[in-house]
Protein backbone atom coordinates (compact mmCIF):
# COMPACT_ATOMS: atom_id res chain seq x y z
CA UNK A 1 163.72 220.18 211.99
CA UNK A 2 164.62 224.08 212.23
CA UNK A 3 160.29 224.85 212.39
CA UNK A 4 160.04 222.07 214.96
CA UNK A 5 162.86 224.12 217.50
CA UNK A 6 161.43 227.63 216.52
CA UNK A 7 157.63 225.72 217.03
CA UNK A 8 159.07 224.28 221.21
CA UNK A 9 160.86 227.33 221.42
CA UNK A 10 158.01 229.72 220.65
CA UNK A 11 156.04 227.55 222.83
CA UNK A 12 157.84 227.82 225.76
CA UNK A 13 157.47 231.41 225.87
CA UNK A 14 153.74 231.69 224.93
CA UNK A 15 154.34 233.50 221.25
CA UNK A 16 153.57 231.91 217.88
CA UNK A 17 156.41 231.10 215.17
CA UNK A 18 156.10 234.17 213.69
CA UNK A 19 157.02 236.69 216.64
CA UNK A 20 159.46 234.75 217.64
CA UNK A 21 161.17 235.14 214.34
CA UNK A 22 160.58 239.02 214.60
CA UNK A 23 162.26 238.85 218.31
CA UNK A 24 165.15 236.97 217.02
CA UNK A 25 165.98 239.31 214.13
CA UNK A 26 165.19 242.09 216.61
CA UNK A 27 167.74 241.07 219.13
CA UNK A 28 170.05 240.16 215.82
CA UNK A 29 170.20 243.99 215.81
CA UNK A 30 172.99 244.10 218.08
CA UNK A 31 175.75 242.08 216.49
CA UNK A 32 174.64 243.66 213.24
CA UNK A 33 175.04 247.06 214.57
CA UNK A 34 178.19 246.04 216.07
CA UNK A 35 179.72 244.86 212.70
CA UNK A 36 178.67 248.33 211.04
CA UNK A 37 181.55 249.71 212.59
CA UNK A 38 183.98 247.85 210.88
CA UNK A 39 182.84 248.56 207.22
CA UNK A 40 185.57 249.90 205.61
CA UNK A 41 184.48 253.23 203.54
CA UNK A 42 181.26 255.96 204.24
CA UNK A 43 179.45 254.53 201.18
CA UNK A 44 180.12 250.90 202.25
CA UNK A 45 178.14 251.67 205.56
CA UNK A 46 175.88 252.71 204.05
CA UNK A 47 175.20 250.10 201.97
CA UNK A 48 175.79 247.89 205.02
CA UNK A 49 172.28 249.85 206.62
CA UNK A 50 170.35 249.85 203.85
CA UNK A 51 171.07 246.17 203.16
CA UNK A 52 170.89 244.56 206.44
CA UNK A 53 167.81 246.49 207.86
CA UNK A 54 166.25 245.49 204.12
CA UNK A 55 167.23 241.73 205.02
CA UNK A 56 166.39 241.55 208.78
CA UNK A 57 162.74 243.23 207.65
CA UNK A 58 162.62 240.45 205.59
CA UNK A 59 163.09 237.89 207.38
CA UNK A 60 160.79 239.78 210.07
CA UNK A 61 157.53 240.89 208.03
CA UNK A 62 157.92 239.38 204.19
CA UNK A 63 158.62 240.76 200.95
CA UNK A 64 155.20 243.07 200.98
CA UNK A 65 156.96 244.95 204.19
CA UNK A 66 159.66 246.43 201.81
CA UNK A 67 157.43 247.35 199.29
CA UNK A 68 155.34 249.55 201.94
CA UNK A 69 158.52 251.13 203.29
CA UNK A 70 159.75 251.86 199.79
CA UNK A 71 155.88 254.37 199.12
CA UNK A 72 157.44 256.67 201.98
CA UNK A 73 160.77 256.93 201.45
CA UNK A 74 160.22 257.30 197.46
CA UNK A 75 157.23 260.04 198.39
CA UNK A 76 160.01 262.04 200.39
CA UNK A 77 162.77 261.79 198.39
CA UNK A 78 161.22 262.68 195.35
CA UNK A 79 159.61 265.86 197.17
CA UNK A 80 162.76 266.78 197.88
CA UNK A 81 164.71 266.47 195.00
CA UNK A 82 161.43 268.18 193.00
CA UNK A 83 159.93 270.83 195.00
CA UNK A 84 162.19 271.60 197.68
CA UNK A 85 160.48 274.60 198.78
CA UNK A 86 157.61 272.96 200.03
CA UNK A 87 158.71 269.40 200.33
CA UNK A 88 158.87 269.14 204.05
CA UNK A 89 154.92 269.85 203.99
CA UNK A 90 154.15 267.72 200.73
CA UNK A 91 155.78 264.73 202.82
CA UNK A 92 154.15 265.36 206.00
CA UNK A 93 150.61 264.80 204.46
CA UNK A 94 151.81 262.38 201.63
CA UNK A 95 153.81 260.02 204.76
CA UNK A 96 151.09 260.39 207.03
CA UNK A 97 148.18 259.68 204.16
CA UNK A 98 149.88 256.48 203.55
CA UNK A 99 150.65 255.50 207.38
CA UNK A 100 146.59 256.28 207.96
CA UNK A 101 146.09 253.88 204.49
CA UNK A 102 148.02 250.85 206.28
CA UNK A 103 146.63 251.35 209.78
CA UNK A 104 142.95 250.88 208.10
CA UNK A 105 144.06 248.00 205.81
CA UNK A 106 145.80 246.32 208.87
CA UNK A 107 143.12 247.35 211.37
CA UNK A 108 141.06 243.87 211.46
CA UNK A 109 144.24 242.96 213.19
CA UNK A 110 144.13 239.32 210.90
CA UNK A 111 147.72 239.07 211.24
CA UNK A 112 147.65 239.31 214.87
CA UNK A 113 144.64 237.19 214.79
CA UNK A 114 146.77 234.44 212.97
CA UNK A 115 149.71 234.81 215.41
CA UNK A 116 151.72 236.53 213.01
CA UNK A 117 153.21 240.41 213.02
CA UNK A 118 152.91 242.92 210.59
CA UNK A 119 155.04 245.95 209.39
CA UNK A 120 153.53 248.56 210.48
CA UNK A 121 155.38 249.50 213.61
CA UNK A 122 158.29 249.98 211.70
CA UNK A 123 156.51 252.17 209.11
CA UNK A 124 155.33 254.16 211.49
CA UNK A 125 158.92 254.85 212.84
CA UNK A 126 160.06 255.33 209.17
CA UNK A 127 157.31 258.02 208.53
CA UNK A 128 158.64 260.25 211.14
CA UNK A 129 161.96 259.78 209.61
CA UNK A 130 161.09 260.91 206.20
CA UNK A 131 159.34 263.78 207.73
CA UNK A 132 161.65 265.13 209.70
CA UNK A 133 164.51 264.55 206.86
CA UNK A 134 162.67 266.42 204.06
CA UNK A 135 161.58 269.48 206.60
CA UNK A 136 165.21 269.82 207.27
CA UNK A 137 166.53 269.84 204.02
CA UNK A 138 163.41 272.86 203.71
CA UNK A 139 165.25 274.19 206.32
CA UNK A 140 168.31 274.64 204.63
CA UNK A 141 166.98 277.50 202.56
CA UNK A 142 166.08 279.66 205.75
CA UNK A 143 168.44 281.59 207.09
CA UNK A 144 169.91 280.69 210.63
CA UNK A 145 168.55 283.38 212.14
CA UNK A 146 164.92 282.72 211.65
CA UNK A 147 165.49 279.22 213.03
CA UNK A 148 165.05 277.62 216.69
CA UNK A 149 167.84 276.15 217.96
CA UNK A 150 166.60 272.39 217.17
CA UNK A 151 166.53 273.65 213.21
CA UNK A 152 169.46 275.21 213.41
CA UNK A 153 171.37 272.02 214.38
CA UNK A 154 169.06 269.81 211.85
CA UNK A 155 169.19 271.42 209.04
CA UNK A 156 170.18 269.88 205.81
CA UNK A 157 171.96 272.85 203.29
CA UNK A 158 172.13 269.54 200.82
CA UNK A 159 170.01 266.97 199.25
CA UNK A 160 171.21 263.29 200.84
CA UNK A 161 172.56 260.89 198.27
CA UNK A 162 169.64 258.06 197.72
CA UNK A 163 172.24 255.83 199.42
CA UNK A 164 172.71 257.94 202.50
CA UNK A 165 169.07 258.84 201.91
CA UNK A 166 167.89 254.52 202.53
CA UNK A 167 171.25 253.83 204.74
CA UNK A 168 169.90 255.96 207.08
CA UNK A 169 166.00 255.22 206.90
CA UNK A 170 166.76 251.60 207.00
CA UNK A 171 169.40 251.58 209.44
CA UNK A 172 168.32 248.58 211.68
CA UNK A 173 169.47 249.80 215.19
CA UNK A 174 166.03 251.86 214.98
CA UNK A 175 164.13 250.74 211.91
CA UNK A 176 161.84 248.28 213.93
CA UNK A 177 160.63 250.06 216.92
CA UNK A 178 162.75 253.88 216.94
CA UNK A 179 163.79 255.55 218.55
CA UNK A 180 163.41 258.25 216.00
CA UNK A 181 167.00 260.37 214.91
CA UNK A 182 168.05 262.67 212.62
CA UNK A 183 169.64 262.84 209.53
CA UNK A 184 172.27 265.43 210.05
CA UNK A 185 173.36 263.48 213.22
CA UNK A 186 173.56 260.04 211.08
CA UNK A 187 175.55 261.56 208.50
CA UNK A 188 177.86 262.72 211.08
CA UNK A 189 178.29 259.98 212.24
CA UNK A 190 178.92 258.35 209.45
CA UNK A 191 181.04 260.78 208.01
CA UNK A 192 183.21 260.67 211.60
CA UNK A 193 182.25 264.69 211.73
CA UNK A 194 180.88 266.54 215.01
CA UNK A 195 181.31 264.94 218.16
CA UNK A 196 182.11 261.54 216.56
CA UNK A 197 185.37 263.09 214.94
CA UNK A 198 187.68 262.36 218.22
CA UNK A 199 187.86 258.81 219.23
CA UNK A 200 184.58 257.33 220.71
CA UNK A 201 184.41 256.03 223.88
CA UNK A 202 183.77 252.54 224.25
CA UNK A 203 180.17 251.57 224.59
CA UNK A 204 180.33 248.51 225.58
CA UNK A 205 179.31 248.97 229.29
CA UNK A 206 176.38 251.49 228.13
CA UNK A 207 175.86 248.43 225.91
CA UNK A 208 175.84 245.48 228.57
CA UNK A 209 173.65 247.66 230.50
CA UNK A 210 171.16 247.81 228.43
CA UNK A 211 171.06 244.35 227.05
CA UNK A 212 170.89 243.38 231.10
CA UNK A 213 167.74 245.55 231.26
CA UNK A 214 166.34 244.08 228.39
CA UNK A 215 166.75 240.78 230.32
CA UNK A 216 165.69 241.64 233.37
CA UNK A 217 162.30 243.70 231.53
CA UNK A 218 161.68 240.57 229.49
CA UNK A 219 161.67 237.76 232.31
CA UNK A 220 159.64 239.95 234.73
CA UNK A 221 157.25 240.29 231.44
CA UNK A 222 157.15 236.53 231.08
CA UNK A 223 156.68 236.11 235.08
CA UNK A 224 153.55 238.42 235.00
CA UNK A 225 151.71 238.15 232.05
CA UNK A 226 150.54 234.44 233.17
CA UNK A 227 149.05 236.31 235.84
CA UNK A 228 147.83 239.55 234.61
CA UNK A 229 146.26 238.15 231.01
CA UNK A 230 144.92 240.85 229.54
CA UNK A 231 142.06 238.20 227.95
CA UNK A 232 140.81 238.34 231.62
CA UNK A 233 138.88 241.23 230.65
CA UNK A 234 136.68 239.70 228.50
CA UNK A 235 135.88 236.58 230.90
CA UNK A 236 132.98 236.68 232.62
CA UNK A 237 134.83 235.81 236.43
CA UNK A 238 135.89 239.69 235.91
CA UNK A 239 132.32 240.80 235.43
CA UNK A 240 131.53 239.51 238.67
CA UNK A 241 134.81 241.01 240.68
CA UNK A 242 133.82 244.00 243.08
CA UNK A 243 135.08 247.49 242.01
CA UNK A 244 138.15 247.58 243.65
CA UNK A 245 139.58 243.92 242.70
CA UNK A 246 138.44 245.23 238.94
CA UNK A 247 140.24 248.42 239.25
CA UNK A 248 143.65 246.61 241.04
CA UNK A 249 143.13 244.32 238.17
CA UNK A 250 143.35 246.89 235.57
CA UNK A 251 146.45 248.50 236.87
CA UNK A 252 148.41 245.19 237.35
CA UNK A 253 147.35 244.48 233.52
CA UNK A 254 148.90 247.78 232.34
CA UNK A 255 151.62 247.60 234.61
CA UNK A 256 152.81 243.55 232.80
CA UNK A 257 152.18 245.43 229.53
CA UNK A 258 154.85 247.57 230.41
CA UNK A 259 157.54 245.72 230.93
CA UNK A 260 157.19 244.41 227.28
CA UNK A 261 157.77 247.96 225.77
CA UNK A 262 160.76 248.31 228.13
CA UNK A 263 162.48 245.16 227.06
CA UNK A 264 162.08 246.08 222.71
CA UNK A 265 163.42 250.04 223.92
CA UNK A 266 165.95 248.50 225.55
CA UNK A 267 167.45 246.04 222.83
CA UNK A 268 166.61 249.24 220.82
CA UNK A 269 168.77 251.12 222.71
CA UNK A 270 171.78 248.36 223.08
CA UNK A 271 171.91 248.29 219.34
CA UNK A 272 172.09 252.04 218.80
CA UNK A 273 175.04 252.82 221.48
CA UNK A 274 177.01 249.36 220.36
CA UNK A 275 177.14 251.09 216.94
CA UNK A 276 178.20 254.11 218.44
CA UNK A 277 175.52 256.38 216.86
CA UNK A 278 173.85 256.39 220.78
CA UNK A 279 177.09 258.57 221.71
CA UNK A 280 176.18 262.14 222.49
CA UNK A 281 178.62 263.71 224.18
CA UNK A 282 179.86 264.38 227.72
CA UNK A 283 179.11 265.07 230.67
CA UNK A 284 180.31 268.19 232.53
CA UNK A 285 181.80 266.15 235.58
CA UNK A 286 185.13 266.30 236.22
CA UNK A 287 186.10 263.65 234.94
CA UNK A 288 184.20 264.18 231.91
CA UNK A 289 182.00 260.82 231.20
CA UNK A 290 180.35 260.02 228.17
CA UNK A 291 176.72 260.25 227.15
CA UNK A 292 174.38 257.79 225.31
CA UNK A 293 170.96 258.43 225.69
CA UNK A 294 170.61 259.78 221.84
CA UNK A 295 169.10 256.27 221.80
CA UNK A 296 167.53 256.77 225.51
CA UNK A 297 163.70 256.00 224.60
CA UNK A 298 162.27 255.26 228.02
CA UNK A 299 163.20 256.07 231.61
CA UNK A 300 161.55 253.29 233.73
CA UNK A 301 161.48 254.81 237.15
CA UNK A 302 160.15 257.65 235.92
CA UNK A 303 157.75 256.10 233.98
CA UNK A 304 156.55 253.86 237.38
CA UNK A 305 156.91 256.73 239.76
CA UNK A 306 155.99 259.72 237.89
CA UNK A 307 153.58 262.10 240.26
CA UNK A 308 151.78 263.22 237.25
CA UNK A 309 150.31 262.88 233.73
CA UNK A 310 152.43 265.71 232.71
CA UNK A 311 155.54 263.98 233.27
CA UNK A 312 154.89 260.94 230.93
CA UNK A 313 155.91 262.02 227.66
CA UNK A 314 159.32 263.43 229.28
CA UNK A 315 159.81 259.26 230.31
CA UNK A 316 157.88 257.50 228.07
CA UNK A 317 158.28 257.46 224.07
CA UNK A 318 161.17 259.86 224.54
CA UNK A 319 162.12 260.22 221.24
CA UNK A 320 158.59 260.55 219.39
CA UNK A 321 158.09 262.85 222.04
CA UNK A 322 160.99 265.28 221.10
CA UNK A 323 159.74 264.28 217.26
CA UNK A 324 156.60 265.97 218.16
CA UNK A 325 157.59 268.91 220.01
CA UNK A 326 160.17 269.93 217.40
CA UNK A 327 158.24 269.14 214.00
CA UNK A 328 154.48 269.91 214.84
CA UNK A 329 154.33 271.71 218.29
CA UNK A 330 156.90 274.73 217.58
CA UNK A 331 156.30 275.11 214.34
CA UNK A 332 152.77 275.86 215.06
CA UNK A 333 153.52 278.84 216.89
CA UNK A 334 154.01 282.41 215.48
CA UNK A 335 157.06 284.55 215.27
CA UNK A 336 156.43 286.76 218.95
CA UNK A 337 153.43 284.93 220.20
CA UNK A 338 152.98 282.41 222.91
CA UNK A 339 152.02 278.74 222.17
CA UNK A 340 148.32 278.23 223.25
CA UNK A 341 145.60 275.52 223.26
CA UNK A 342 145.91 275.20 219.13
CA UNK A 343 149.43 274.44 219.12
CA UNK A 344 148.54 271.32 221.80
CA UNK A 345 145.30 270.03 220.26
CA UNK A 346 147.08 270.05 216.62
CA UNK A 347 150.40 268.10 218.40
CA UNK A 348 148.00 265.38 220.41
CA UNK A 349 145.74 264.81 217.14
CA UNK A 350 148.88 264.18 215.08
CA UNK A 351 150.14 261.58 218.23
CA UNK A 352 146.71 260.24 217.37
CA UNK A 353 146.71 259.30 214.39
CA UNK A 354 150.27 258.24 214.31
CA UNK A 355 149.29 256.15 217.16
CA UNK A 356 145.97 255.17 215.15
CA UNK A 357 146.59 251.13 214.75
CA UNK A 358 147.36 250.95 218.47
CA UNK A 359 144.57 252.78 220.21
C-alpha cells in the first residue's frame, strides 16, 4: 500500500520511486537537524550525526553507499593518525583517486537510466571534507606565523576522535549535497566554544526563510520544466527551429535547471541554520543582528543578474568555491610571489574533475 502512495505520489511530480525517496529523506534533514540540538552530552551528538546521516543515506542510496563513504573517510583518518606530516597531501590524491574511481564506474549513468539515484553526490561533498580535515590537522604543526589567515582559523593542533572524526563527515545537514564546512568550526560547535559559547540566537526565521525559498524554487521548477524539457534537444522539431528560437531555447532550459539546484541549497541551508551550526556571527549594525550564511551556498539574484562570468563562483557553489580557493588556489602560490596563470589552471582542473560525473 506504502509503494502504491510513494508510486501516485512520485507520479504526480514527474520523478520515479526512487528520487522521491532521496527528496523525502533530504527534506527529513530538517527535523533531524532540529532534534540534534537536544542530545544531551558532546559525544551523544555525535553519535546522533554519525548515526542519522548513516541511516538517512540508507534509506537514500542502499547499503553499497556506506561502504563507498567509509574508503574516504578510513583513507584520511588513517593518514592522519600514521603520517601526519604529509597526510593532508596523501588524502588529497588518495580521496580524489577514489572520487575519479566512482565517477567512471557510475558514468554509464544506469542508475539514472533506471530512474534511480546514486551516491555519488554525497561522496563528492565528503571528499572535500576529508581533505580539508586532514590538511588542517597538517596544519597544526606549522607555526601561526607562516599561515594565511583561513589556516590560521582551521587548523587542527589535535587528531579528532573517530567519533567526532564520522559525526562530523556524516553530519546530515550537509552530507547529501554540502555545503562544505570545517572541522574546527563543527567541533566548536559542538563543544559550545567560539561564537557558539553565548546563547544562540534563534534561527527559526533564518530557518522559515529558507524552507519558503525552497518552496517557492521547487514549484517554479515543477511549473517550467514541462515546458523547457531538456529531452527537447534531442527531438528533431529543435533541429528544424531557426537560430534564435534554438538559442532562446537553450537559455530557458538552463534557466528551469536552475531552479532545481536552488531548491536542494536551500533545504540544505534550512537544515544547517535550524541546527544552529549555520550561525556565524553578527552583524556590525546597531542593533547587532545575527548571521547565517556559514550554510549560504547560493545567492539567486546574483546568480540571475550577475554582469559577468567572473562573478559566478562568488554566487554560485559558494562553499566549494571558498573550498577551492583556500585548499588548492593559495596554497599554490609561493611565499612573496604573486598568484599567476598556474595557480588558476591547477584550481579549474581540480573543479574538473571533482565535477567529472556531472560535465
Amino acid at each position: 500500500m506504502a509503494l502504491l502512495e510513494m508510486e501516485s505520489m512520485a507520479g504526480s511530480i514527474g520523478v520515479s520511486v526512487a528520487v522521491l525517496r532521496f527528496l523525502l529523506c533530504y527534506v527529513a534533514t530538517i527535523p533531524v537537524s532540529f532534534l540534534w540540538r537536544f542530545v544531551p552530552s558532546r559525544t551523544g551528538k555525535h553519535v546522533y550525526a554519525a548515526a542519522s546521516g548513516a541511516l538517512l543515506s540508507y534509506l537514500s542510496f542502499g547499503f553499497s553507499s556506506n561502504l563507498h563513504f567509509l574508503v574516504p573517510m578510513l583513507l584520511g583518518y588513517l593518514s592522519m593518525a600514521i603520517y601526519r606530516a604529509k597526510c593532508g597531501i596523501i588524502t588529497f590524491f588518495l580521496g580524489f583517486g577514489y572520487l575519479i574511481g566512482c565517477h567512471v564506474y557510475y558514468m554509464s549513468g544506469d542508475a539514472w537510466k533506471e530512474g534511480g539515484i546514486d551516491a555519488t553526490g554525497a561522496l563528492m561533498v565528503l571528499t572535500l571534507k576529508v581533505i580539508s580535515c586532514a590538511i588542517n590537522y597538517n596544519d597544526g604543526l606549522v607555526t601561526e606565523e607562516n599561515l594565511r589567515e583561513a589556516q590560521k582559523k582551521n587548523r587542527l593542533t589535535r587528531l579528532p576522535s573517530l567519533i567526532e572524526y564520522i559525526g562530523y563527515c556524516l553530519c546530515c545537514g550537509s552530507h547529501f549535497a554540502g555545503p562544505v564546512y570545517e572541522m574546527k568550526d563543527y567541533l566548536e560547535w559542538t563543544e559550545r566554544k567560539g561564537i557558539w559559547s553565548e546563547p544562540w540566537p534563534s534561527p527559526y526565521a533564518a530557518t522559515l526563510r529558507a524552507i519558503l525559498q525552497a518552496g517557492v524554487c521547487m514549484a517554479l521548477y515543477l511549473y517550467l520544466v514541462p515546458q523547457y524539457p531538456l529531452t527537447r534537444f534531442t527531438e528533431p522539431i529543435y533541429q528544424e527551429w531557426g537560430f534564435w528560437k534554438r538559442l532562446s531555447y537553450q537559455y530557458m532550459a538552463g534557466f528551469t535547471a536552475r531552479w532545481k539546484y536552488y531548491f536542494i541549497w536551500s533545504i540544505s541551508e534550512a537544515s544547517i541554520i535550524i541546527s544552529g551550526l549555520g550561525f556565524s556571527g553578527w552583524t556590525e549594525s546597531s542593533p547587532p543582528k545575527p548571521k547565517w550564511d556559514r550554510a549560504k551556498n547560493v545567492d539567486i539574484l546574483g546568480v540571475e543578474f550577475a554582469k559577468s562570468a567572473v562573478q559566478i563562483p562568488l554566487v554560485w557553489n559558494i562553499q566549494v568555491s571558498t573550498w577551492l580557493r583556500h585548499y588548492v588556489y593559495e596554497r599554490l602560490i609561493q611565499n612573496g610571489k604573486k598568484p599567476g596563470f598556474f595557480q588558476l589552471l591547477a584550481t579549474q582542473t581540480v573543479s574538473a574533475v571533482w565535477h567529472l560525473d556531472q560535465e
